[in-house]
Protein backbone atom coordinates (compact mmCIF):
# COMPACT_ATOMS: atom_id res chain seq x y z
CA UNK A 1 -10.48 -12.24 -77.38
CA UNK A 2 -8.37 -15.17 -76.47
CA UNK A 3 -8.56 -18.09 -79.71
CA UNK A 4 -9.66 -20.76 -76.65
CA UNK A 5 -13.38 -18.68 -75.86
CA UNK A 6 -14.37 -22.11 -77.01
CA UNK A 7 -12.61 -24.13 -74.70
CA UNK A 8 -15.67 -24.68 -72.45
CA UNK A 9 -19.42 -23.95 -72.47
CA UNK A 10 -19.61 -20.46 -70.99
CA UNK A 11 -23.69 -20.64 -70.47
CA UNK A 12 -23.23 -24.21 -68.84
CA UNK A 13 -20.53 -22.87 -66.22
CA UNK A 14 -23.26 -19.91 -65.31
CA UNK A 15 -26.33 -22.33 -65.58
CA UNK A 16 -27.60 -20.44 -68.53
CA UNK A 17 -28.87 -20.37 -71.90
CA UNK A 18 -27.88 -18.05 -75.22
CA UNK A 19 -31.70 -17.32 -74.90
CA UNK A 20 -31.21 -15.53 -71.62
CA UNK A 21 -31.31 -11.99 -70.64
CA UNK A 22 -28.43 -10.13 -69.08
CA UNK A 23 -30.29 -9.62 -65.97
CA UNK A 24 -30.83 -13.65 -65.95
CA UNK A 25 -27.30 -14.37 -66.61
CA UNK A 26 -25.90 -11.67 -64.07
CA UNK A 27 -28.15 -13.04 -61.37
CA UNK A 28 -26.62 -16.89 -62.03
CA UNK A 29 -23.52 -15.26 -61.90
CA UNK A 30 -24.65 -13.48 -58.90
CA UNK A 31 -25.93 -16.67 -57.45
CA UNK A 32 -22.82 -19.24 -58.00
CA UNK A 33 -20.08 -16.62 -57.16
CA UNK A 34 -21.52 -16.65 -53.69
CA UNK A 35 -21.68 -20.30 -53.64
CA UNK A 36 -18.36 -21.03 -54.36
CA UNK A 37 -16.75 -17.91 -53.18
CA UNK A 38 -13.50 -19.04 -50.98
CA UNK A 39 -14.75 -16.86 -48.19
CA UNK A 40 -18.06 -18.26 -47.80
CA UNK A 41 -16.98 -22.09 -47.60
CA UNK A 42 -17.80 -23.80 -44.61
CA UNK A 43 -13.97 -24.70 -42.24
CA UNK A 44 -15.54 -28.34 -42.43
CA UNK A 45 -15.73 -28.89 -46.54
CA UNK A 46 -12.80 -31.27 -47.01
CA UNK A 47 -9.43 -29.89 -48.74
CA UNK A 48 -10.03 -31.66 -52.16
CA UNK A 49 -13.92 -30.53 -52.21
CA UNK A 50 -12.55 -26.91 -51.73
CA UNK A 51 -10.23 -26.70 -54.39
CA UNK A 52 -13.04 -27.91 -56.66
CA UNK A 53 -14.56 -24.79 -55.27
CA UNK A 54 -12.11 -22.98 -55.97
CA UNK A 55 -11.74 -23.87 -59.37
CA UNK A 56 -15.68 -23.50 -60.15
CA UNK A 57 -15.53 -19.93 -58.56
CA UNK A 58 -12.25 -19.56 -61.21
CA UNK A 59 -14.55 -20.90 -64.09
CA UNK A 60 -17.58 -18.35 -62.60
CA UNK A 61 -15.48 -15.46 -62.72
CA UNK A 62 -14.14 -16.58 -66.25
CA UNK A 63 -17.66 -16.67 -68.01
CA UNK A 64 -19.24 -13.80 -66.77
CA UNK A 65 -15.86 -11.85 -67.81
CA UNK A 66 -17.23 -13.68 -71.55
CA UNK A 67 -21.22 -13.40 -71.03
CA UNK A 68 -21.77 -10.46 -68.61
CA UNK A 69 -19.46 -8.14 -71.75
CA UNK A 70 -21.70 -7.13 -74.54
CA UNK A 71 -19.12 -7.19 -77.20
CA UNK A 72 -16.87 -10.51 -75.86
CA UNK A 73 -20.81 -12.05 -75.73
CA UNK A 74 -21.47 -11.51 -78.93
CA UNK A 75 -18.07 -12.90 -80.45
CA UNK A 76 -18.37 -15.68 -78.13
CA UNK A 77 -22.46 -16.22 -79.59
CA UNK A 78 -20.75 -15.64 -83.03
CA UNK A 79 -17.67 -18.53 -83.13
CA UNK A 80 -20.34 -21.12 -81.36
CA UNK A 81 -23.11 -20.86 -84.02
CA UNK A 82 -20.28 -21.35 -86.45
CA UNK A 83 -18.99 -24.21 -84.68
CA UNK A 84 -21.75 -25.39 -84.60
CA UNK A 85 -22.71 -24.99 -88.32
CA UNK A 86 -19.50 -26.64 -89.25
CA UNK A 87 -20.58 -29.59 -86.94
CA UNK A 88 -23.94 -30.05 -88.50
CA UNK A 89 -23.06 -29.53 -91.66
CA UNK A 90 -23.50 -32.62 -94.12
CA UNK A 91 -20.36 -33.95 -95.16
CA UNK A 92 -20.92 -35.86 -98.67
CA UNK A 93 -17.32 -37.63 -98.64
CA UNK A 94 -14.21 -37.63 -97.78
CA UNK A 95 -11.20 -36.63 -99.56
CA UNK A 96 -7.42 -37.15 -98.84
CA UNK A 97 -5.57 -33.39 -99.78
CA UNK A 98 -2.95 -35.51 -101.51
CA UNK A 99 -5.55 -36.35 -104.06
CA UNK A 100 -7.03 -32.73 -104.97
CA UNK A 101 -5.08 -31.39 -107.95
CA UNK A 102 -2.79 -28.55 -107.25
CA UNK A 103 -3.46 -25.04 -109.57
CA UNK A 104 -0.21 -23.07 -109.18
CA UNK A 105 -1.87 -19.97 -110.89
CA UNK A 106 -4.53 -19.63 -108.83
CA UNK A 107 -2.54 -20.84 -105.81
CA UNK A 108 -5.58 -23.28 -104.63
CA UNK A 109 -6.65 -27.15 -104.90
CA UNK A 110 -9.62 -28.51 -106.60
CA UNK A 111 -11.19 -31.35 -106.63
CA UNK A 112 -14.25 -32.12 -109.38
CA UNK A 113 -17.45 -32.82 -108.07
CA UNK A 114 -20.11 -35.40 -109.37
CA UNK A 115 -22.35 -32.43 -110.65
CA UNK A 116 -19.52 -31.23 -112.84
CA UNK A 117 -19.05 -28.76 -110.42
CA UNK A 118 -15.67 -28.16 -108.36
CA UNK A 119 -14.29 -27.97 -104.90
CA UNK A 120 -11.60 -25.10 -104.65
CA UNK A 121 -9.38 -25.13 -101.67
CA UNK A 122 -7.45 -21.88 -101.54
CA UNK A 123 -3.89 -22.65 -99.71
CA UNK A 124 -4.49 -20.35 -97.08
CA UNK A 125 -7.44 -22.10 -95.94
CA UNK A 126 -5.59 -25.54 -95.94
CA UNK A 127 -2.63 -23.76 -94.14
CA UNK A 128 -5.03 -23.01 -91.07
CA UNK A 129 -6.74 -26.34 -91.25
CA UNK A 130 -10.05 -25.44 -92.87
CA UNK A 131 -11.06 -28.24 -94.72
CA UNK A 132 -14.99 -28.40 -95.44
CA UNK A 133 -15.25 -27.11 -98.79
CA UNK A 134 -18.02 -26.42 -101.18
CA UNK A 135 -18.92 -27.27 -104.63
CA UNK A 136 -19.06 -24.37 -106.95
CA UNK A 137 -22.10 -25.00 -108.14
CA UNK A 138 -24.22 -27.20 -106.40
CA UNK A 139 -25.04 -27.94 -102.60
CA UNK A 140 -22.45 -30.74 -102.05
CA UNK A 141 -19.54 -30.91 -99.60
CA UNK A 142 -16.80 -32.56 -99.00
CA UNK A 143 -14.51 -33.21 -95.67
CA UNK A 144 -10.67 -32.42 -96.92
CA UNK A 145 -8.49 -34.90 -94.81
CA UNK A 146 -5.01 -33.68 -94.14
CA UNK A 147 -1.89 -36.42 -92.89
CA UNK A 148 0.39 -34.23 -92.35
């Protein structure tokens, strides 16, 4: 599955919800692609109104390919409720990477936290940008900000 299934809000384009049933979300599907279906637009709609058609029959076609698939739904369900965990998750400071201390053996930075505790930062996780990180040993976090 393409790495931009988050680019837009698949349920939104359909009219849906993640609650909804298949049948619910095939019959918005249903419903929209003959709405905006090229075919069925009226010879009067004016030129710029039907390429907005045209693109929201695109973006129809384009979620259901995503929500009416069992198995692209459920990775889709899958990187949104992490998304969205990362979103809502409490942040407890900030911390420049140029600051955390650099652990050659273990090939990670740290960072000590007020509980005694530590934030590791393996490198591979910096190298692909993920920078909420943990304590060790307690519930704190902290936001990891890169200027590079």
């Amino acid at each position: 599955m393409s790495s931009n299934i988050l680019q837009k809000d698949w349920y939104e384009i359909l009219g849906s919800d993640p609650s909804d049933s298949p049948l619910e979300l095939r019959q918005n599907y249903q419903r929209l692609i003959l709405l905006y279906h090229p075919d069925k637009q009226s010879a009067d709609v004016p030129a710029g109104e039907l390429e907005e058609r045209a693109q929201r029959f695109i973006e129809v076609d384009q979620a259901w390919k995503i929500l009416g698939n069992e198995e692209t739904k459920r990775e889709y369900d899958l990187q949104r409720r992490e998304v969205a965990l990362i979103q809502k998750w409490p942040v407890d400071a900030q911390v420049p990477l140029e600051d955390m201390n650099w652990i050659e053996a273990d090939r990670s930075y740290t960072y000590s936290c007020r509980c005694g505790g530590e934030y590791v930062l393996p490198v591979e996780e910096a190298e692909e940008n993920l920078f909420l990180v943990c304590c060790n040993t307690c519930s704190l976090s902290i936001e990891i900000l890169n200027r590079s």
